[in-house]
C-alpha atoms as a PDB file:
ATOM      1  CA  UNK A   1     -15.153  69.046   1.904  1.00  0.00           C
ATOM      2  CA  UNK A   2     -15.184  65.181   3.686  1.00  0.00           C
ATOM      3  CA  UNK A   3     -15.161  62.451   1.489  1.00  0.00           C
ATOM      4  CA  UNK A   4     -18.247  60.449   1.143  1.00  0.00           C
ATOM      5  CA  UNK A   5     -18.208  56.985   2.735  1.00  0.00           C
ATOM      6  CA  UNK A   6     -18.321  54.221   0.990  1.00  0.00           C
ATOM      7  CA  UNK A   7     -21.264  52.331   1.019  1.00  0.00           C
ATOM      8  CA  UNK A   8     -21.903  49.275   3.097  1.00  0.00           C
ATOM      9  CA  UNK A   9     -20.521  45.329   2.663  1.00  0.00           C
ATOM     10  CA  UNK A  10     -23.506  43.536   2.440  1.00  0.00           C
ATOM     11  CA  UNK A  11     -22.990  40.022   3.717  1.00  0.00           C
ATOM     12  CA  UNK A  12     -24.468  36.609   2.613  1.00  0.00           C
ATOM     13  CA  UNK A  13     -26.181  34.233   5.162  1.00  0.00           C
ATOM     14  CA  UNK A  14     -23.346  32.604   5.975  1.00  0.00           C
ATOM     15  CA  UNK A  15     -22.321  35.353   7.812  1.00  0.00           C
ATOM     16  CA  UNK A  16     -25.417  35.577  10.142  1.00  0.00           C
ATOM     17  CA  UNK A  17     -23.058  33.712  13.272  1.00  0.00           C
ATOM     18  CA  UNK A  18     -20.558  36.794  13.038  1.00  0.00           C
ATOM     19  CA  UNK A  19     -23.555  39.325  13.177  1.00  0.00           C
ATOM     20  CA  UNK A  20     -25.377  37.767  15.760  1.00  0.00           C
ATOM     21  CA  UNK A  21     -22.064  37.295  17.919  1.00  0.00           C
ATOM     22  CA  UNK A  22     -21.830  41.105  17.240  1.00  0.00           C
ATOM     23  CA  UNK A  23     -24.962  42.242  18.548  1.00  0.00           C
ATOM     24  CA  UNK A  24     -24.984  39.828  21.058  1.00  0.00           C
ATOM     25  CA  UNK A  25     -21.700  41.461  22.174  1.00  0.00           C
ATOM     26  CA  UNK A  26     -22.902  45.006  21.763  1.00  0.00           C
ATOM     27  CA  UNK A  27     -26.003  44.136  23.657  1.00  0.00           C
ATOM     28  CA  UNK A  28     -24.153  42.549  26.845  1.00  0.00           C
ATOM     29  CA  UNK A  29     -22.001  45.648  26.715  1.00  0.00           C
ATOM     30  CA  UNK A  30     -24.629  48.244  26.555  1.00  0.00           C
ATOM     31  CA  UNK A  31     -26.464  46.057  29.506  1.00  0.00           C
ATOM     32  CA  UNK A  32     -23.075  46.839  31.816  1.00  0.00           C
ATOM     33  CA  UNK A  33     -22.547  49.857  31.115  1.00  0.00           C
ATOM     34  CA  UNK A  34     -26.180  50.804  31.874  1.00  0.00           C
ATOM     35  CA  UNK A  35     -25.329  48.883  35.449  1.00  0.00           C
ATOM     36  CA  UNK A  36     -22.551  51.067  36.006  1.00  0.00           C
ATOM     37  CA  UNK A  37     -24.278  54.304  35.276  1.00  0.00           C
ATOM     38  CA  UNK A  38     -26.977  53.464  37.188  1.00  0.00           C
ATOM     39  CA  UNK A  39     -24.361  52.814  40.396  1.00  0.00           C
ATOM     40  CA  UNK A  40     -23.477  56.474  40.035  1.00  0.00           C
ATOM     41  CA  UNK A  41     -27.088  58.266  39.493  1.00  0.00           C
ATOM     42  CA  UNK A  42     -26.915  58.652  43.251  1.00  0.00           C
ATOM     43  CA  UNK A  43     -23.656  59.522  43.132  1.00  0.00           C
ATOM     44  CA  UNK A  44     -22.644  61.456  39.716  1.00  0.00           C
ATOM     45  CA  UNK A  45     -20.394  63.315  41.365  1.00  0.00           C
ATOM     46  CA  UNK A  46     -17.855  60.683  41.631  1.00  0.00           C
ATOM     47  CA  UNK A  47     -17.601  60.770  37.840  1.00  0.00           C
ATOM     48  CA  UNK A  48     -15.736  63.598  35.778  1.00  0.00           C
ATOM     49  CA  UNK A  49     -16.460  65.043  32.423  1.00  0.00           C
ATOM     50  CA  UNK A  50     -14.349  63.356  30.300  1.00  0.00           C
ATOM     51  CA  UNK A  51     -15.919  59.554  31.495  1.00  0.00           C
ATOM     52  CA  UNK A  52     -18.995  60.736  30.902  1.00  0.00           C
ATOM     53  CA  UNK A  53     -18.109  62.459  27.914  1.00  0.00           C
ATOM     54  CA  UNK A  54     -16.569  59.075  26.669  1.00  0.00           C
ATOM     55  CA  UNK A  55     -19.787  57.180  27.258  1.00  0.00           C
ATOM     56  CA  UNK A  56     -21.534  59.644  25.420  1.00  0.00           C
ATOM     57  CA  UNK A  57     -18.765  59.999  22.363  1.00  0.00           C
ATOM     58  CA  UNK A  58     -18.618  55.766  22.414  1.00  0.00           C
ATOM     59  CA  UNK A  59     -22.828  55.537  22.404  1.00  0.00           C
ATOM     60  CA  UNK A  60     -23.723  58.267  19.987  1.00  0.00           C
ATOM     61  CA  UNK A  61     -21.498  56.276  17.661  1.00  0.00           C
ATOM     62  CA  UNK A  62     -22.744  52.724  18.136  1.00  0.00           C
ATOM     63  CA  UNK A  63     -26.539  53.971  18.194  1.00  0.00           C
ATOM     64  CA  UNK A  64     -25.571  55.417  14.470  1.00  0.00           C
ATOM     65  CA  UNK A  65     -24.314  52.335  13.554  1.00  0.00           C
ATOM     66  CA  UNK A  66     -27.186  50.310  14.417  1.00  0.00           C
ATOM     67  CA  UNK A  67     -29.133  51.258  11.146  1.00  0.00           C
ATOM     68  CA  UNK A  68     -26.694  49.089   9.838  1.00  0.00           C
ATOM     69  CA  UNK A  69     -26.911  45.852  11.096  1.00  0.00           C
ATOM     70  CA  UNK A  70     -31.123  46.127  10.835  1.00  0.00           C
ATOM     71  CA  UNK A  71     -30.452  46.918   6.938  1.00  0.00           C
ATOM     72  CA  UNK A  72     -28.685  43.813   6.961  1.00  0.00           C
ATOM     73  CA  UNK A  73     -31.106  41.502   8.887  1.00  0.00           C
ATOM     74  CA  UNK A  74     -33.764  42.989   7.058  1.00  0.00           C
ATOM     75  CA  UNK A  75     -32.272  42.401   3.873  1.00  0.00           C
ATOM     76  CA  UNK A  76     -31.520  38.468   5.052  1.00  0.00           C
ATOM     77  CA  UNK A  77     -35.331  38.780   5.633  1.00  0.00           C
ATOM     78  CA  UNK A  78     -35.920  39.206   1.983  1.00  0.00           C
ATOM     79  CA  UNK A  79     -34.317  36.075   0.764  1.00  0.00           C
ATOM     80  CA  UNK A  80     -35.098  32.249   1.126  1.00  0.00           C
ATOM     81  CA  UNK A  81     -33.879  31.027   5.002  1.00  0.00           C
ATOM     82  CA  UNK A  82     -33.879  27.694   6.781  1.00  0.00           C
ATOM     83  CA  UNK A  83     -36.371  27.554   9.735  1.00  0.00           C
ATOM     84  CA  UNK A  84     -33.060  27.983  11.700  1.00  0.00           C
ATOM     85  CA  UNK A  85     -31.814  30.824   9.917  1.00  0.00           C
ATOM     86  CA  UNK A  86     -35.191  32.658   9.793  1.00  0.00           C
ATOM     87  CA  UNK A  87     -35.562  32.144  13.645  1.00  0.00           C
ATOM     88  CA  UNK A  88     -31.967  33.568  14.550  1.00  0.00           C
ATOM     89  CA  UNK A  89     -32.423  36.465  12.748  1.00  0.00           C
ATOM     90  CA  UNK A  90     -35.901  37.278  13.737  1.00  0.00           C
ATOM     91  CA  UNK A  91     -34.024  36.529  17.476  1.00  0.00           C
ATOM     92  CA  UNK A  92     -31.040  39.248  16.028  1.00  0.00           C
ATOM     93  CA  UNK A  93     -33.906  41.642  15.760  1.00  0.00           C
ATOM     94  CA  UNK A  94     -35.470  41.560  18.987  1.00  0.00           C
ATOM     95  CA  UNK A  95     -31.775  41.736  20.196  1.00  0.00           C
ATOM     96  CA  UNK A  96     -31.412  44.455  18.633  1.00  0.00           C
ATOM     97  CA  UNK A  97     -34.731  46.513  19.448  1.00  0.00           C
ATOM     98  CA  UNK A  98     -33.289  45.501  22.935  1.00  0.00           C
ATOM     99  CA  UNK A  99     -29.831  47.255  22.259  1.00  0.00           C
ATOM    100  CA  UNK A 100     -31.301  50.190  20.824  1.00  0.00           C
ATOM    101  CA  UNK A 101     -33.350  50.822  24.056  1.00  0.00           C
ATOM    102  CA  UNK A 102     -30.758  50.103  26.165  1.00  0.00           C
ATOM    103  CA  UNK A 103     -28.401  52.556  24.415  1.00  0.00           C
ATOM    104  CA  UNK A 104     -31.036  55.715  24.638  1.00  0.00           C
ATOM    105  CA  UNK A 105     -31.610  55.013  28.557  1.00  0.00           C
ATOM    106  CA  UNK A 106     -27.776  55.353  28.631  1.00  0.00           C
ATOM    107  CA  UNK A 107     -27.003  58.215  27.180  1.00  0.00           C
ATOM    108  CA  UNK A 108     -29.824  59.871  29.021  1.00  0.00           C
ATOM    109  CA  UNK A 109     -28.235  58.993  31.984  1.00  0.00           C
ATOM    110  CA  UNK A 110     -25.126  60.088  30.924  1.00  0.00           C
ATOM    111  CA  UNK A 111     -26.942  63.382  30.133  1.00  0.00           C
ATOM    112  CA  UNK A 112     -28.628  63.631  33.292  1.00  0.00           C
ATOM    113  CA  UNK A 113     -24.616  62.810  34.815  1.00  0.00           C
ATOM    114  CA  UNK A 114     -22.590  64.834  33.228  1.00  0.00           C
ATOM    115  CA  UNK A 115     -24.957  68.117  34.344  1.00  0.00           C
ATOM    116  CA  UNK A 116     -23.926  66.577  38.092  1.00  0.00           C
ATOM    117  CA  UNK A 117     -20.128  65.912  37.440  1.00  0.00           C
ATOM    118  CA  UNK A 118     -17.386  66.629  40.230  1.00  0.00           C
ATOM    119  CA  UNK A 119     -16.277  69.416  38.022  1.00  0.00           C
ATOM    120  CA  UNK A 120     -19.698  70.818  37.596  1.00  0.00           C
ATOM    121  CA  UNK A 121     -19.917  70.499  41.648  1.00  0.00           C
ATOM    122  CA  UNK A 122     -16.747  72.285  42.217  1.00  0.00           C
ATOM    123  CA  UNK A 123     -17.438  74.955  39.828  1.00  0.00           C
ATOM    124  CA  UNK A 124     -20.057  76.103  41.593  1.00  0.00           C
ATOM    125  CA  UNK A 125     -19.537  78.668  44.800  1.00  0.00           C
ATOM    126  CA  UNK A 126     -20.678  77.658  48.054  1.00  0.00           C
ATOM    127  CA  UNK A 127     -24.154  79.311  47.579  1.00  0.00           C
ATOM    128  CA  UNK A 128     -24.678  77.915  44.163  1.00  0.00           C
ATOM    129  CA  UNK A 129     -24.313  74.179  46.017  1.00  0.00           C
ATOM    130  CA  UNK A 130     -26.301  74.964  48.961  1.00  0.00           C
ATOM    131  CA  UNK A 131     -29.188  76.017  47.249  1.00  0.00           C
ATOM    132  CA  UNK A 132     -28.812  73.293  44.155  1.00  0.00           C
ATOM    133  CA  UNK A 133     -28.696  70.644  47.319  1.00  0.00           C
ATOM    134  CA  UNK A 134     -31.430  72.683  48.605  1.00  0.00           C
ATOM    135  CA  UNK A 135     -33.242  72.210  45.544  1.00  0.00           C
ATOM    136  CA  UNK A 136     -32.970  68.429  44.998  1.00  0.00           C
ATOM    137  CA  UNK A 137     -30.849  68.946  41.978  1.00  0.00           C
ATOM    138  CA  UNK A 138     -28.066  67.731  43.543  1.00  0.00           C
ATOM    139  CA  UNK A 139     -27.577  65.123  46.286  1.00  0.00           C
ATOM    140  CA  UNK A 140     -25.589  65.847  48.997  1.00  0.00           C
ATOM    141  CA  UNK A 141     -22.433  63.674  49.815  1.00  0.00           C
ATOM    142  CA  UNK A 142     -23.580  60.203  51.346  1.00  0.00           C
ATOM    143  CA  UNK A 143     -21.338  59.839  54.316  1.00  0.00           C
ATOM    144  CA  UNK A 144     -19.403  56.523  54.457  1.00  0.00           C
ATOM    145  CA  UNK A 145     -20.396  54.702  57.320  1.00  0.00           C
ATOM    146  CA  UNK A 146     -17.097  52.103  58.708  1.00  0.00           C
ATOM    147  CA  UNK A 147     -17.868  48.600  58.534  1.00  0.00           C
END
């Protein structure tokens, strides 16, 4: 039997720089990573199963831990704010509607990659390829062209 986790730090106003900083942070990150992936869709195969399985791992966890920072702004939300304090955290909020987005589209794509991995490629025979290239469900090899 796990232990139960403790329950949340709630944090006063004052503290509203350090969570905006955060998602702010998590939000840039998630943006560039979503870049990246979307560099390989064409190209999955250049990506094994334990990068994508990383993204997904690192994602999963961060998109459970969002609850966490909307409890907070939403409990900041509840109590008297300057026009300055009310307006970053309604501008945390959006950020974070933003980050929550951005997170699902990537681990879809990660989902949609890791079915297209260099080890999922190579452990299929030669038929298996031909006919999945056939198919459209996987791309064939772009050749590199010399500059």
């Amino acid at each position: 039997m796990s232990d139960p986790l403790p329950p949340p730090t709630w944090h006063p106003i004052s503290q509203l720089p350090v969570i905006a900083w955060a998602i702010t942070g998590m939000a840039e990150s998630a943006t560039e990573q979503l870049g990246h992936l979307r560099q390989a869709e064409d190209r999955p195969h250049v990506l094994d199963n334990q990068t994508v399985d990383r993204v997904i791992a690192s994602y999963t966890q961060q998109q459970s831990d969002l609850w966490l920072y909307a409890e907070q702004l939403t409990r900041w939300q509840a109590v008297s704010l300057t026009s300055a304090q009310r307006a970053e955290v309604v501008a945390c909020e959006e950020r974070l509607a933003t980050l929550r987005t951005t997170i699902t589209t990537i681990l879809d794509l990660a989902a949609y990659l890791r079915l297209h991995t260099i080890e999922t490629l190579l452990a299929m025979s030669d038929d298996e390829l031909g006919l999945a290239v056939l198919l459209g469900t996987v791309a064939p090899p772009r050749r590199r062209t010399k500059p």
